[in-house]
Protein backbone atom coordinates (compact mmCIF):
# COMPACT_ATOMS: atom_id res chain seq x y z
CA UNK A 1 0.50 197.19 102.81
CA UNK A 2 -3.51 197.43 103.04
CA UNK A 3 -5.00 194.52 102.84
CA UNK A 4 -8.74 196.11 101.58
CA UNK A 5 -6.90 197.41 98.54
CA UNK A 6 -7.84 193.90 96.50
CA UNK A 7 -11.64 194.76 97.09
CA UNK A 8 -11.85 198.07 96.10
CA UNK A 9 -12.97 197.23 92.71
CA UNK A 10 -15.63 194.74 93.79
CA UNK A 11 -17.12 197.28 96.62
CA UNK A 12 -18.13 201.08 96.32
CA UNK A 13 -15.98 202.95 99.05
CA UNK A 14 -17.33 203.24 102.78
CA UNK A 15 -17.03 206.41 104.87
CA UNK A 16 -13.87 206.66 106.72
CA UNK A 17 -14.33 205.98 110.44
CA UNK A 18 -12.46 205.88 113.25
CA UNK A 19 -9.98 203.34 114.99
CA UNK A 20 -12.90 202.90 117.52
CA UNK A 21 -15.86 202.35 114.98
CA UNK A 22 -13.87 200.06 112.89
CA UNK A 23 -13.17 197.70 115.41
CA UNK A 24 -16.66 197.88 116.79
CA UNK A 25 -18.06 197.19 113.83
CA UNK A 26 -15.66 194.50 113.34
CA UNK A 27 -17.20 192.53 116.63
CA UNK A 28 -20.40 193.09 115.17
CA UNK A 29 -19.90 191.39 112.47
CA UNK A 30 -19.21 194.08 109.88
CA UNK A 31 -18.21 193.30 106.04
CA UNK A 32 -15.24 190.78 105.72
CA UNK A 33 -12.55 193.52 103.83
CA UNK A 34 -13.44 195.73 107.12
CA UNK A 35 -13.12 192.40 109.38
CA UNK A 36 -9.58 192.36 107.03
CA UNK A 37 -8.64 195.48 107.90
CA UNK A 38 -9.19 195.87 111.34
CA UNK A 39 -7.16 192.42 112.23
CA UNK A 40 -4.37 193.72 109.84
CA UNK A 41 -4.24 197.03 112.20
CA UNK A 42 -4.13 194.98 115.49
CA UNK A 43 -1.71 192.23 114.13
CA UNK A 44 1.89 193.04 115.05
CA UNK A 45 4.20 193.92 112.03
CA UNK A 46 5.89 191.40 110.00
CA UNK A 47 9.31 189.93 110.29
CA UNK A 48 11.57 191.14 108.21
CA UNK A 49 12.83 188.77 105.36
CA UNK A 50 15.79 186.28 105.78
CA UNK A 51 18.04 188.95 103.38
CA UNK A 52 17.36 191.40 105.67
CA UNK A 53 18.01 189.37 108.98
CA UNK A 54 21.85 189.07 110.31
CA UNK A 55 22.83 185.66 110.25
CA UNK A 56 23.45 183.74 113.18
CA UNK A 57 26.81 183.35 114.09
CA UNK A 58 28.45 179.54 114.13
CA UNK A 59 27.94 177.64 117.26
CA UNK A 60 31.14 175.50 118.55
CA UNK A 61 30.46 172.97 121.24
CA UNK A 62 32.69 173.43 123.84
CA UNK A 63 34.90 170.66 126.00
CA UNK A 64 33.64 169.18 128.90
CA UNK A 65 34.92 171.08 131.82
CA UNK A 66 33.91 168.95 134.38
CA UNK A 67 36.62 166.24 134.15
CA UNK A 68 36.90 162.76 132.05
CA UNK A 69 34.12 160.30 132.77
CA UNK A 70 34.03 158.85 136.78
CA UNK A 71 34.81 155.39 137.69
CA UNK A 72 31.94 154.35 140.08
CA UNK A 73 34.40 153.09 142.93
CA UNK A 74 35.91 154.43 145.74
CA UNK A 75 38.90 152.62 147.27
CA UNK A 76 38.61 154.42 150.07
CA UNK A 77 34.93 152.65 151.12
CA UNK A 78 36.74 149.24 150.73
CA UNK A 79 40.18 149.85 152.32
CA UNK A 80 38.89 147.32 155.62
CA UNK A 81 38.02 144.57 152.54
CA UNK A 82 41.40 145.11 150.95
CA UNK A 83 43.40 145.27 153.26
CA UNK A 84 42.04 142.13 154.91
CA UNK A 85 42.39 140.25 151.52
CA UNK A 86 46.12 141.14 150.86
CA UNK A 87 47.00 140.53 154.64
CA UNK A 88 45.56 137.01 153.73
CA UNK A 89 47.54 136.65 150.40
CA UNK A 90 50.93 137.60 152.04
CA UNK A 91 50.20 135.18 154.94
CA UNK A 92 50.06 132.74 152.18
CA UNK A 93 52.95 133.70 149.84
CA UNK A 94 55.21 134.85 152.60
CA UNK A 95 53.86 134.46 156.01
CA UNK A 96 53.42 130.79 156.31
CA UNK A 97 56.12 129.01 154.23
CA UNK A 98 58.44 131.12 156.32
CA UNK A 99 56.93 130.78 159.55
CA UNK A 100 56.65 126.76 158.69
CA UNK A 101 59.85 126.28 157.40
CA UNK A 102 61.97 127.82 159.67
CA UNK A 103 59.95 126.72 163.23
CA UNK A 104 59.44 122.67 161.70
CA UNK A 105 62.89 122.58 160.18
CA UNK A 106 64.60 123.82 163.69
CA UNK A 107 62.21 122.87 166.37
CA UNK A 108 61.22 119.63 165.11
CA UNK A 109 62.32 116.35 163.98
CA UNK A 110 59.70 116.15 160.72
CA UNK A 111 60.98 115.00 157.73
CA UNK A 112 61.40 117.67 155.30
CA UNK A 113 59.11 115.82 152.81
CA UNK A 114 56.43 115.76 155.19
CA UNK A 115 56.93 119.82 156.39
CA UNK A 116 57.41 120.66 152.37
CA UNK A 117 53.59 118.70 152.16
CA UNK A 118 51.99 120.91 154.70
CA UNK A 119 53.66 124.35 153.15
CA UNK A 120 52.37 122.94 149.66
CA UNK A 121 48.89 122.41 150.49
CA UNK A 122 48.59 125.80 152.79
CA UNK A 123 49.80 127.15 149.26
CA UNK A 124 46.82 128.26 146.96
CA UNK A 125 44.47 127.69 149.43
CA UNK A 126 43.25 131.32 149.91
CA UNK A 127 44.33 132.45 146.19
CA UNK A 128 42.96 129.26 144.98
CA UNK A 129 39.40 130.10 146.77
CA UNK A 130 39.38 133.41 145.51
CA UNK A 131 40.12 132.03 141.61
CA UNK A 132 37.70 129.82 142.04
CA UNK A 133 35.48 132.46 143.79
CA UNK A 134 35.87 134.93 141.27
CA UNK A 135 35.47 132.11 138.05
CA UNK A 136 31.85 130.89 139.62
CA UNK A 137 31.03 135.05 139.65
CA UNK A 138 32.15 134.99 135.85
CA UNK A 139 30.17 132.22 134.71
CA UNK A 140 27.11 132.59 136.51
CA UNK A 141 23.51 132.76 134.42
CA UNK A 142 23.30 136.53 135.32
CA UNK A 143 25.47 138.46 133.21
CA UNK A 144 26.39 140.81 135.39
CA UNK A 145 30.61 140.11 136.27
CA UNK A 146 31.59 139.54 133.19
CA UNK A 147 33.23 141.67 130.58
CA UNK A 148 31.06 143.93 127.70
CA UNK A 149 30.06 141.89 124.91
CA UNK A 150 30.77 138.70 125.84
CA UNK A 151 30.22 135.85 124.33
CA UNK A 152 28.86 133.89 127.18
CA UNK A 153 29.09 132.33 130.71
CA UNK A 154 32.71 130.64 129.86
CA UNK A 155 33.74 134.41 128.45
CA UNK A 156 36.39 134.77 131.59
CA UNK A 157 37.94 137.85 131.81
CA UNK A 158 41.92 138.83 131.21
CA UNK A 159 43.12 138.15 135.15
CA UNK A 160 41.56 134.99 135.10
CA UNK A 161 43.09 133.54 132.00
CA UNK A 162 46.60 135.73 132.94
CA UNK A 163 46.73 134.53 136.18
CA UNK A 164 46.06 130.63 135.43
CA UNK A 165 49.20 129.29 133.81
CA UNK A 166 51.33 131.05 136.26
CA UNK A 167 49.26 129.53 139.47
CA UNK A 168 49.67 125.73 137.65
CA UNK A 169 53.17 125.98 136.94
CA UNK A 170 53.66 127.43 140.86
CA UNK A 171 51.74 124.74 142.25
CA UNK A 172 53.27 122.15 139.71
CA UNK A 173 56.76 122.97 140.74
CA UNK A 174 55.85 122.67 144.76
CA UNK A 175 54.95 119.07 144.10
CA UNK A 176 57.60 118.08 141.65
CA UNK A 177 60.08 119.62 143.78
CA UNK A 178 58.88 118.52 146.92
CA UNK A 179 58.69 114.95 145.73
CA UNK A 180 62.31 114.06 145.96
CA UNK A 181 63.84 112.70 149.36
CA UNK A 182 65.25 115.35 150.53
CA UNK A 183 63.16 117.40 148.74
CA UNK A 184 64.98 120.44 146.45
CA UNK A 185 65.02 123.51 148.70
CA UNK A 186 66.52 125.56 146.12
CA UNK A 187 63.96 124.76 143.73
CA UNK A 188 60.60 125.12 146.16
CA UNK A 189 62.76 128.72 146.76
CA UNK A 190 61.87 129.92 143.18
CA UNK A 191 57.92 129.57 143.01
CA UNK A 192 57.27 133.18 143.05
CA UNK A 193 60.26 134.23 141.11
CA UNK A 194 58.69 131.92 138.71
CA UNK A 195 55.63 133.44 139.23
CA UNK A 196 56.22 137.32 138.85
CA UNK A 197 58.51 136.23 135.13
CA UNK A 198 55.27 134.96 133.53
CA UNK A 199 52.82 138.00 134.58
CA UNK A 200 55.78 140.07 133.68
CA UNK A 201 56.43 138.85 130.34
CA UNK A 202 52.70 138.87 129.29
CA UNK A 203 52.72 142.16 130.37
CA UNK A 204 55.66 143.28 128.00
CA UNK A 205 53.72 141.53 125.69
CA UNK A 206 50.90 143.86 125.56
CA UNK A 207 52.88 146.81 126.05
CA UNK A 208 54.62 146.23 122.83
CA UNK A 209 51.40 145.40 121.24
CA UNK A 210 49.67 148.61 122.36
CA UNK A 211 53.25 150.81 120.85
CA UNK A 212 52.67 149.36 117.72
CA UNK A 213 48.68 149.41 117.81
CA UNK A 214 48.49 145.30 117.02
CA UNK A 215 45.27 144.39 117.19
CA UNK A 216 43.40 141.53 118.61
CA UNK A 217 42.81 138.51 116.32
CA UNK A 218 42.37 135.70 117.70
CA UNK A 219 41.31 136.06 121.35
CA UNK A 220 39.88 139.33 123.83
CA UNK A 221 41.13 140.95 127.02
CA UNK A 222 38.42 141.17 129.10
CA UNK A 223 36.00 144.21 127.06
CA UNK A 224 38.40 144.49 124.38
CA UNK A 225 37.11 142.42 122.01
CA UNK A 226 39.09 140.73 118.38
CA UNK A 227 39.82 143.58 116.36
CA UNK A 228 40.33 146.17 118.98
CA UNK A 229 43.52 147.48 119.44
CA UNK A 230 45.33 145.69 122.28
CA UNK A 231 45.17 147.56 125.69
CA UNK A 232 47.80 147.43 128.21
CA UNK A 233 47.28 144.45 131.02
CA UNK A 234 47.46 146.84 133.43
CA UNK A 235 43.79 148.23 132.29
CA UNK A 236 42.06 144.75 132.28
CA UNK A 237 43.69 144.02 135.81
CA UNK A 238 42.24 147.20 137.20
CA UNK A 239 38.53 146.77 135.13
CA UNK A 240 38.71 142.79 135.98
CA UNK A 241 39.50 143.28 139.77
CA UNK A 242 36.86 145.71 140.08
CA UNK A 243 34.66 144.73 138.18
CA UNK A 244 34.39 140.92 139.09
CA UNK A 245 36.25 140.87 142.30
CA UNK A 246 35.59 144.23 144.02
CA UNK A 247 31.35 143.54 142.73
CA UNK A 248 31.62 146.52 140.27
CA UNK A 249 30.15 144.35 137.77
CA UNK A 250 29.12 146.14 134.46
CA UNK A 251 28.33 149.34 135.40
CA UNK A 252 31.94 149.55 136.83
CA UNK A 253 33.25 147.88 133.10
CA UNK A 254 31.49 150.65 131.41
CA UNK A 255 32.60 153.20 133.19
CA UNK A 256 36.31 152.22 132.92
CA UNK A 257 36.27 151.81 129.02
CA UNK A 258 34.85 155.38 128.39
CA UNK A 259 37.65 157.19 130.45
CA UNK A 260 40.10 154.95 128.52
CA UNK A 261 38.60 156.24 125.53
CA UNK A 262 38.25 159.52 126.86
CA UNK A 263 41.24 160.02 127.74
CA UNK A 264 44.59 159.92 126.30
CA UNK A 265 46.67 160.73 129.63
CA UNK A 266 44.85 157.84 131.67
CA UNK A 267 46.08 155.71 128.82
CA UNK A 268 49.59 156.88 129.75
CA UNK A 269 49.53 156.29 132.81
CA UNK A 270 48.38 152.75 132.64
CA UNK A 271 50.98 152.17 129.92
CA UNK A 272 53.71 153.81 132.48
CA UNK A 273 51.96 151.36 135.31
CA UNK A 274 52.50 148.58 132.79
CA UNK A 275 56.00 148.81 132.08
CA UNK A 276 56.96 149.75 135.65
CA UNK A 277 55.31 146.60 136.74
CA UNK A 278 56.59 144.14 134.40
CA UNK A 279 60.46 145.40 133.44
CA UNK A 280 60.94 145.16 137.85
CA UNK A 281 59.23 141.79 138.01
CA UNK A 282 61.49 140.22 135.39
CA UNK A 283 64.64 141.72 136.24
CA UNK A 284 63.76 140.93 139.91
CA UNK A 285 62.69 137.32 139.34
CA UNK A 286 65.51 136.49 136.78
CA UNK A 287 68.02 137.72 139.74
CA UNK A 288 65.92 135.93 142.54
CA UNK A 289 66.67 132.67 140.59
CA UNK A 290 70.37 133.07 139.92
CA UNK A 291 70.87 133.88 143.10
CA UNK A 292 69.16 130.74 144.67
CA UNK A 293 71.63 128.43 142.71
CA UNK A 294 74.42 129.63 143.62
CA UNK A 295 76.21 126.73 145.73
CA UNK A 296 77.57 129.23 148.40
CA UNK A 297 74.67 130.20 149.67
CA UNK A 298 73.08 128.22 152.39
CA UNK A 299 69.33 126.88 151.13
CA UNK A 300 68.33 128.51 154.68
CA UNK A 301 69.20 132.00 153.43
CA UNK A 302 67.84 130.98 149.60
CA UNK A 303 64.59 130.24 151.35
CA UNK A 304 64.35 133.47 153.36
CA UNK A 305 64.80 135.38 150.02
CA UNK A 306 62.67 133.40 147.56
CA UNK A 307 59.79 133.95 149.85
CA UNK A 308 59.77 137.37 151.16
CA UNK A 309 62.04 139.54 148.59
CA UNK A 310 58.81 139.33 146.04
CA UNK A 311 56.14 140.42 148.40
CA UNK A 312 58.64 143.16 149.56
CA UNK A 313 58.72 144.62 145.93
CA UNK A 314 55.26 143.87 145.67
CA UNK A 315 54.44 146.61 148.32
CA UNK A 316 56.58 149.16 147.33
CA UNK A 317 55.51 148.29 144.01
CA UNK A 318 51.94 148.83 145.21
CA UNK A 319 52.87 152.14 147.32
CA UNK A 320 54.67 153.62 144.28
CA UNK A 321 51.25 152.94 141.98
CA UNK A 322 48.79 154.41 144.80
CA UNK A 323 51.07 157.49 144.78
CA UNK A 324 51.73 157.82 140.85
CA UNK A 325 48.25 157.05 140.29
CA UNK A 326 46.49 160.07 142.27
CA UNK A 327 49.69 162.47 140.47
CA UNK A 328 48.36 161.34 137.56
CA UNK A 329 44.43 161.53 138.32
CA UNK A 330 45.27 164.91 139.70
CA UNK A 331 46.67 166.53 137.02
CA UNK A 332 44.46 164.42 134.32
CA UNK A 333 41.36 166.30 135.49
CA UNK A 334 43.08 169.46 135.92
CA UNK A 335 44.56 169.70 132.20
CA UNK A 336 41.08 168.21 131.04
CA UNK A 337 39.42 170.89 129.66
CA UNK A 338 43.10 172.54 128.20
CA UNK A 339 43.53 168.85 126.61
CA UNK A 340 39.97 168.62 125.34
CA UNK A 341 39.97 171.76 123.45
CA UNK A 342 43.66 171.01 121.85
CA UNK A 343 42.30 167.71 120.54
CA UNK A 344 39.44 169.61 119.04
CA UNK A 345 41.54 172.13 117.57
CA UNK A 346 43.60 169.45 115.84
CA UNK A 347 40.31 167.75 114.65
C-alpha cells in the first residue's frame, strides 16, 4: 500500500529522492503526501486481519491447589486455656459429687439432704458461669460473637439454645430428687445420663435432616439461616465454640462456613463426628439408667457409675475425634486438588 497514491491526481509528480532526503524534508516541513509517506515508511507493518490470525485457544480455570479455605484457629495456641476449662468441667460433673458423696456420706454424720444440697449447688456453677458468660458475649451491642446474619442481640447461637433444656432438666432433677427425706440416690445418679440422651437425640435429629436435605423453616442453627439446608450439630458446636467461646468471633464464623461449602469431605467428616457422637451417647445413657434401677445394685456403686462412666466416654470420645479429625484434615487437603478437578469435570 502507498499512501501518496490518492494525491497523484491533485499534484504533478516530484523527483524521486532518497530515504535520507525524504525524511529530511519531512522535518522541515515538506508537502503533507511526502509528510504521508515518509511516516508510512517508518511506521511498523500492520497486523494481520482477525481471518488471518490463529485463534486463541480456550482457557480453563484450574482448581485451587493450595488446599480448602483455612480456619483462623489453632488449637494448639490454646491447649493451656482448654485444658484448664475441661479440668474445671470434670471437677464439676465428676470430681466433686464423687469426692462429696463418698467422704460426707462415710466420714460424717450430715444428713444426706443437707450433703445432696451442697453437691447441687457446686453443680452448674462453673458450666452455669460459662452459659451465662458466653450468652452476655452473644448479646452484646457489638456484633461481633454472634452468628452471620443475625437477626439481632437475642440471635443466640445453636450450643446455646442445644445446651439449655438439657442444663434445666439436669438441674431440675437435682432438686426434685434431692427434696425427698432420704433423698433418691438412684435418681440424683442419672443427671448426666439424662443429660448426654437429649444432646444425643437432637443430634440424630439433624443428622437425619441433613440425609434427607430438610431444610430450615422455622428457626436457624447458628449461620444457617431458615431455608438453608440443615447442617449437622456437630458443625454449629465447632463454629459456636470457637467462634463465641474460644473469641473467634466472625472472622472465625466466616471462615468455617466457606470450607463447609468448599468442601464435600469436611462435610463427611462432621456428619461421621455427628453420628459417632450421638448413637454412643444414647445407647450409653439409656444403659446408664437401666442399670441404676436395678434393686441389686447398691446406690453406692449406682453413684460411682452415674457420675464418672459419662465423663469416661466423654474423653475417649474426645481422643477418638482429635485423632479422626487430623486423618480426615490430612487426607482432605491432600485429595483437594484431585477432588476439585472431578467436581469440575462433572459440572
Amino acid at each position: 500500500m502507498n499512501s501518496g497514491a490518492p494525491h497523484q491526481g491533485l499534484t504533478p509528480p516530484s523527483q524521486p529522492r532518497s530515504d535520507d532526503e525524504a525524511t529530511l524534508a519531512g522535518s522541515k516541513g515538506g508537502s503533507q503526501p511526502e509528510k504521508m509517506e515518509a511516516a508510512q515508511k517508518q511506521a511498523p507493518a500492520p497486523a494481520e486481519s482477525s481471518e488471518q490470525s490463529t485463534p486463541e485457544p480456550t482457557v480453563v480455570e484450574k482448581p485451587p491447589v493450595d488446599g480448602p479455605p483455612p480456619l483462623p484457629y489453632n488449637l494448639r495456641e490454646h491447649k493451656l486455656t482448654i485444658s484448664i476449662f475441661w479440668f474445671l468441667i470434670l471437677t464439676e460433673c465428676t470430681l466433686i459429687p464423687l469426692i462429696f458423696y463418698y467422704t460426707i456420706a462415710n466420714l460424717t454424720d450430715m444428713r444426706r439432704g443437707a450433703m445432696f444440697a451442697i453437691i447441687t449447688a457446686m453443680f452448674g456453677f462453673i458450666s452455669g458461669g460459662e452459659y451465662g458468660l458466653r450468652g452476655l458475649r452473644l448479646c452484646l451491642k457489638r456484633d461481633e460473637y454472634r452468628p452471620l446474619n443475625s437477626p439481632g442481640r437475642w440471635g443466640f447461637d445453636s450450643t446455646h439454645l442445644v445446651l439449655g433444656p438439657p442444663y434445666f432438666v439436669m438441674t431440675a432433677l437435682m432438686i426434685g430428687f434431692s427434696i425427698p427425706e432420704p433423698p433418691i440416690t438412684r435418681g440424683l445418679s442419672m443427671i448426666m445420663a439424662v443429660g448426654i440422651i437429649m444432646v444425643g437425640v437432637f443430634m440424630v435429629w439433624t443428622g437425619i435432616a441433613y440425609h434427607f436435605q430438610w431444610r430450615l423453616r422455622w428457626f436457624r442453627l447458628s449461620s444457617h439461616v431458615k431455608g438453608a439446608i440443615v447442617p449437622p450439630l456437630t458443625f454449629c458446636i465447632m463454629e459456636d465454640i470457637c467462634g463465641c467461646d474460644g473469641g473467634g468471633g466472625k472472622v472465625y464464623r466466616t471462615a468455617a462456613m466457606a470450607r463447609y461449602n468448599a468442601s464435600p469431605r469436611f462435610r463427611r467428616m462432621l456428619v461421621q463426628m455427628l453420628w459417632w457422637w450421638a448413637i454412643t451417647a444414647i445407647l450409653l445413657g439409656a444403659a446408664q439408667i437401666a442399670i441404676i434401677w436395678i434393686p441389686q445394685i447398691s446406690q453406692e456403686v449406682v453413684y460411682g457409675i452415674g457420675w464418672s462412666v459419662t465423663s469416661v466416654w466423654g474423653g475417649i470420645g474426645a481422643w477418638l475425634t482429635i485423632w479422626w479429625g487430623k486423618k480426615c484434615i490430612r487426607i482432605e487437603k491432600e485429595k483437594w486438588a484431585e477432588d476439585q478437578a472431578a467436581q469440575l469435570q462433572r459440572g
